[in-house]
C-alpha atoms as a PDB file:
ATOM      1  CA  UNK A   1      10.536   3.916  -1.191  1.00  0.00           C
ATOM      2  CA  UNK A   2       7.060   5.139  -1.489  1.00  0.00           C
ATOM      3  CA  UNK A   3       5.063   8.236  -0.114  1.00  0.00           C
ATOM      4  CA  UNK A   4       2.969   8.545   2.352  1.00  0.00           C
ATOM      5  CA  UNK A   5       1.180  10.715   5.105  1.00  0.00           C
ATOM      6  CA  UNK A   6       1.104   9.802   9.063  1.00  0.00           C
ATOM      7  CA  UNK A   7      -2.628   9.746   9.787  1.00  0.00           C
ATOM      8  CA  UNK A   8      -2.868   7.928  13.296  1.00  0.00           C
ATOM      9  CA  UNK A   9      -1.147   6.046  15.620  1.00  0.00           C
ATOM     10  CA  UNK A  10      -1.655   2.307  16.541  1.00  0.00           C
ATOM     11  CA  UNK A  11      -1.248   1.037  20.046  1.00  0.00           C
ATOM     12  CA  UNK A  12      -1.124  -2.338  21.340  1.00  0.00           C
ATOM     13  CA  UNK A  13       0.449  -3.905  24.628  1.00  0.00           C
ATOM     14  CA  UNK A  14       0.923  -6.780  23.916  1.00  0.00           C
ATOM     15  CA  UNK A  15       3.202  -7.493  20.563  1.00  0.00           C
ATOM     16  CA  UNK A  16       6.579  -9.273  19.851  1.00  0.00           C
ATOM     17  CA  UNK A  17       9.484  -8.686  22.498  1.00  0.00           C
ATOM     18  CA  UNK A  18      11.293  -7.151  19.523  1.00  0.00           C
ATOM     19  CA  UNK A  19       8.435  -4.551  18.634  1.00  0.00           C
ATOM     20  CA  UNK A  20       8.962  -3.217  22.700  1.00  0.00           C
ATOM     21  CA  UNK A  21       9.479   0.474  22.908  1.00  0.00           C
ATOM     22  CA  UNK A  22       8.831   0.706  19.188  1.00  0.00           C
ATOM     23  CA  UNK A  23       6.239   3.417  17.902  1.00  0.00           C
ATOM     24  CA  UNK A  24       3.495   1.730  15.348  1.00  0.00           C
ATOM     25  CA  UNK A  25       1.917   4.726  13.110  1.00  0.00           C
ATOM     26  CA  UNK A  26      -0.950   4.603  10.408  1.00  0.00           C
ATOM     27  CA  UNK A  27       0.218   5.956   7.126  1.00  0.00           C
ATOM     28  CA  UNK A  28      -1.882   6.208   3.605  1.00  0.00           C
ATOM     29  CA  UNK A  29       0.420   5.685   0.798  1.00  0.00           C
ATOM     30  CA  UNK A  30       0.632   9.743  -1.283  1.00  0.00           C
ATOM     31  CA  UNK A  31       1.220  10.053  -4.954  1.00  0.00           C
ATOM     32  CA  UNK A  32       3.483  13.437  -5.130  1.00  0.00           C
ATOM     33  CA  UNK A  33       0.625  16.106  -5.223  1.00  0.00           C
ATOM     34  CA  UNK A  34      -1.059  14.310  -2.161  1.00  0.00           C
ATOM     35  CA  UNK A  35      -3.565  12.413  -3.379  1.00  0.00           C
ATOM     36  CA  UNK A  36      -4.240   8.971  -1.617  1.00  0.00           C
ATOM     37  CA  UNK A  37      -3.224   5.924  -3.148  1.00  0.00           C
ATOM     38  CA  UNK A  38      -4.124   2.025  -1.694  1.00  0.00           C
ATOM     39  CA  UNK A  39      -4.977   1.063   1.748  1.00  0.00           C
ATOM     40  CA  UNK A  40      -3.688   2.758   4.900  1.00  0.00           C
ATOM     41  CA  UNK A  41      -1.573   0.089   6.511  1.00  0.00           C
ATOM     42  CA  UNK A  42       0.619   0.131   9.956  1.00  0.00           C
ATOM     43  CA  UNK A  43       4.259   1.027   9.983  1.00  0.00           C
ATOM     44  CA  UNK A  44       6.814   0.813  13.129  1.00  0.00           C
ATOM     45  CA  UNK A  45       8.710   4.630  13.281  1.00  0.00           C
ATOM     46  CA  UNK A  46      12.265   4.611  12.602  1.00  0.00           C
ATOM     47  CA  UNK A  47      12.646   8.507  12.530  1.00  0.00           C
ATOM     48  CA  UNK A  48      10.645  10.353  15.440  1.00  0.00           C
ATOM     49  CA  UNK A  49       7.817  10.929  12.535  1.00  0.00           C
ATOM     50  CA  UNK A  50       4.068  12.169  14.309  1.00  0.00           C
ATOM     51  CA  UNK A  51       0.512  12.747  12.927  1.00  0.00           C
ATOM     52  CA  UNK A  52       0.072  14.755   9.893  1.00  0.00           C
ATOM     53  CA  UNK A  53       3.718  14.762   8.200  1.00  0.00           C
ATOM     54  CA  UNK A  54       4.601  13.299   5.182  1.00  0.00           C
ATOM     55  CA  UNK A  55       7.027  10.455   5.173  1.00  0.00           C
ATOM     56  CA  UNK A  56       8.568   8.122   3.009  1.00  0.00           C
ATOM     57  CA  UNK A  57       8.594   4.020   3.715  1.00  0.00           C
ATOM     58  CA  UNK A  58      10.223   1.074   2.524  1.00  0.00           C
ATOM     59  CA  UNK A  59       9.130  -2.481   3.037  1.00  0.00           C
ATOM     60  CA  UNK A  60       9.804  -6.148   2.792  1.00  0.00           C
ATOM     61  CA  UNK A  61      13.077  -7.189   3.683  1.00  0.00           C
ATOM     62  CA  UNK A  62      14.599  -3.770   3.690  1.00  0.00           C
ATOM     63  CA  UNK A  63      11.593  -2.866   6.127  1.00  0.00           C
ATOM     64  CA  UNK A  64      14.214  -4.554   9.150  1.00  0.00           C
ATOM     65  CA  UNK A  65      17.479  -2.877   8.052  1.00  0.00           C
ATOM     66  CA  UNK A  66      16.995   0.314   9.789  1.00  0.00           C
ATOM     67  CA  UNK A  67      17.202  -1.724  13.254  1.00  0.00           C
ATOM     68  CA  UNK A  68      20.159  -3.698  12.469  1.00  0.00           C
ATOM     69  CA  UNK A  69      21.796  -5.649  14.414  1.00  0.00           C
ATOM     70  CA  UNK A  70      18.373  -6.241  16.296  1.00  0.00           C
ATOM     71  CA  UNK A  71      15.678  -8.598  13.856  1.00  0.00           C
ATOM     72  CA  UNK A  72      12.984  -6.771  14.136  1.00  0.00           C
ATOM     73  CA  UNK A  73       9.443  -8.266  12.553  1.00  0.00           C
ATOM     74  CA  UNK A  74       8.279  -5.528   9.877  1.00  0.00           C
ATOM     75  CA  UNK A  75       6.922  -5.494   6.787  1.00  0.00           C
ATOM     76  CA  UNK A  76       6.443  -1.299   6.737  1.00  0.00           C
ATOM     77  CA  UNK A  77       8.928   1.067   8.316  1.00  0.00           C
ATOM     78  CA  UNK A  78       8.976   4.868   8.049  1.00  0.00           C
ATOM     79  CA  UNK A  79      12.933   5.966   7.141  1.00  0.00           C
ATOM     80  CA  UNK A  80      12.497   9.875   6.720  1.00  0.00           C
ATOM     81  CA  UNK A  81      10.972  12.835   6.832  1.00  0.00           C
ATOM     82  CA  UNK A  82       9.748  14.809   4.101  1.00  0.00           C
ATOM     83  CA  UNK A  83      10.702  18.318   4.332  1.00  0.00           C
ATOM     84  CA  UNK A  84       9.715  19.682   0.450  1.00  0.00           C
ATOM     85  CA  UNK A  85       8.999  17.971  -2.761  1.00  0.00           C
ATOM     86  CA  UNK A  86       8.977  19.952  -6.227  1.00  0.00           C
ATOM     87  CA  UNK A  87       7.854  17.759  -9.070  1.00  0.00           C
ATOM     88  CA  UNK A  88       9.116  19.181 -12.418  1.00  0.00           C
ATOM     89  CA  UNK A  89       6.376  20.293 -14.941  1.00  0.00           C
ATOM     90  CA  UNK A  90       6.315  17.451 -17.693  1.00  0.00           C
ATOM     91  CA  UNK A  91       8.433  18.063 -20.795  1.00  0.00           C
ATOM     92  CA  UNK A  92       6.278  18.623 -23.901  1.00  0.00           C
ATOM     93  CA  UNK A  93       7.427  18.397 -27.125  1.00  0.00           C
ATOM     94  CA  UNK A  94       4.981  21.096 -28.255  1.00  0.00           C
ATOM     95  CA  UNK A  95       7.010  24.203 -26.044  1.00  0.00           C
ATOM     96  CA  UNK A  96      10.301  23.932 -28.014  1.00  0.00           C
ATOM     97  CA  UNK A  97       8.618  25.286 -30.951  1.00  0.00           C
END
């Protein structure tokens, strides 16, 4: 699962049957302290997520699992909401002295 942060929504009428009822959002790939990383790409919402928050994504196969038992075409689905994230300091060797 990667980073990323909602920054649009994608509409389009006419899609697969499967993708019916299904919310598409933009997203641009995070690295921890926000920075952008990649291309923004499209992702169908499996959590309620909205403009502005940070999620995190899967894709490939595991993209379809959260919409088991229904096959769902997706390459890119959003599977949570990010509430905090602390990154640790990195260890140096030189602060043990």
């Amino acid at each position: 699962m990667q980073l990323a942060r909602v920054i649009g929504t994608v509409v389009a009428t006419i899609k697969n049957e499967s993708l019916t009822g299904r919310k598409l959002l933009y997203i641009q790939s995070i690295t921890p302290d926000g920075a952008p990383v990649g291309k923004p790409m499209v992702a169908i919402d499996a959590v309620g997520a909205g403009v502005g928050e940070i999620v995190f994504w899967c894709r490939g196969r595991e993209a379809s699992f959260p919409f088991l038992p229904y096959d769902v075409p997706t390459e890119c689905t959003i599977v949570g909401i990010v509430d905090s994230i602390h990154v640790a300091r990195p260890y140096r060797r030189s602060e043990t002295k």
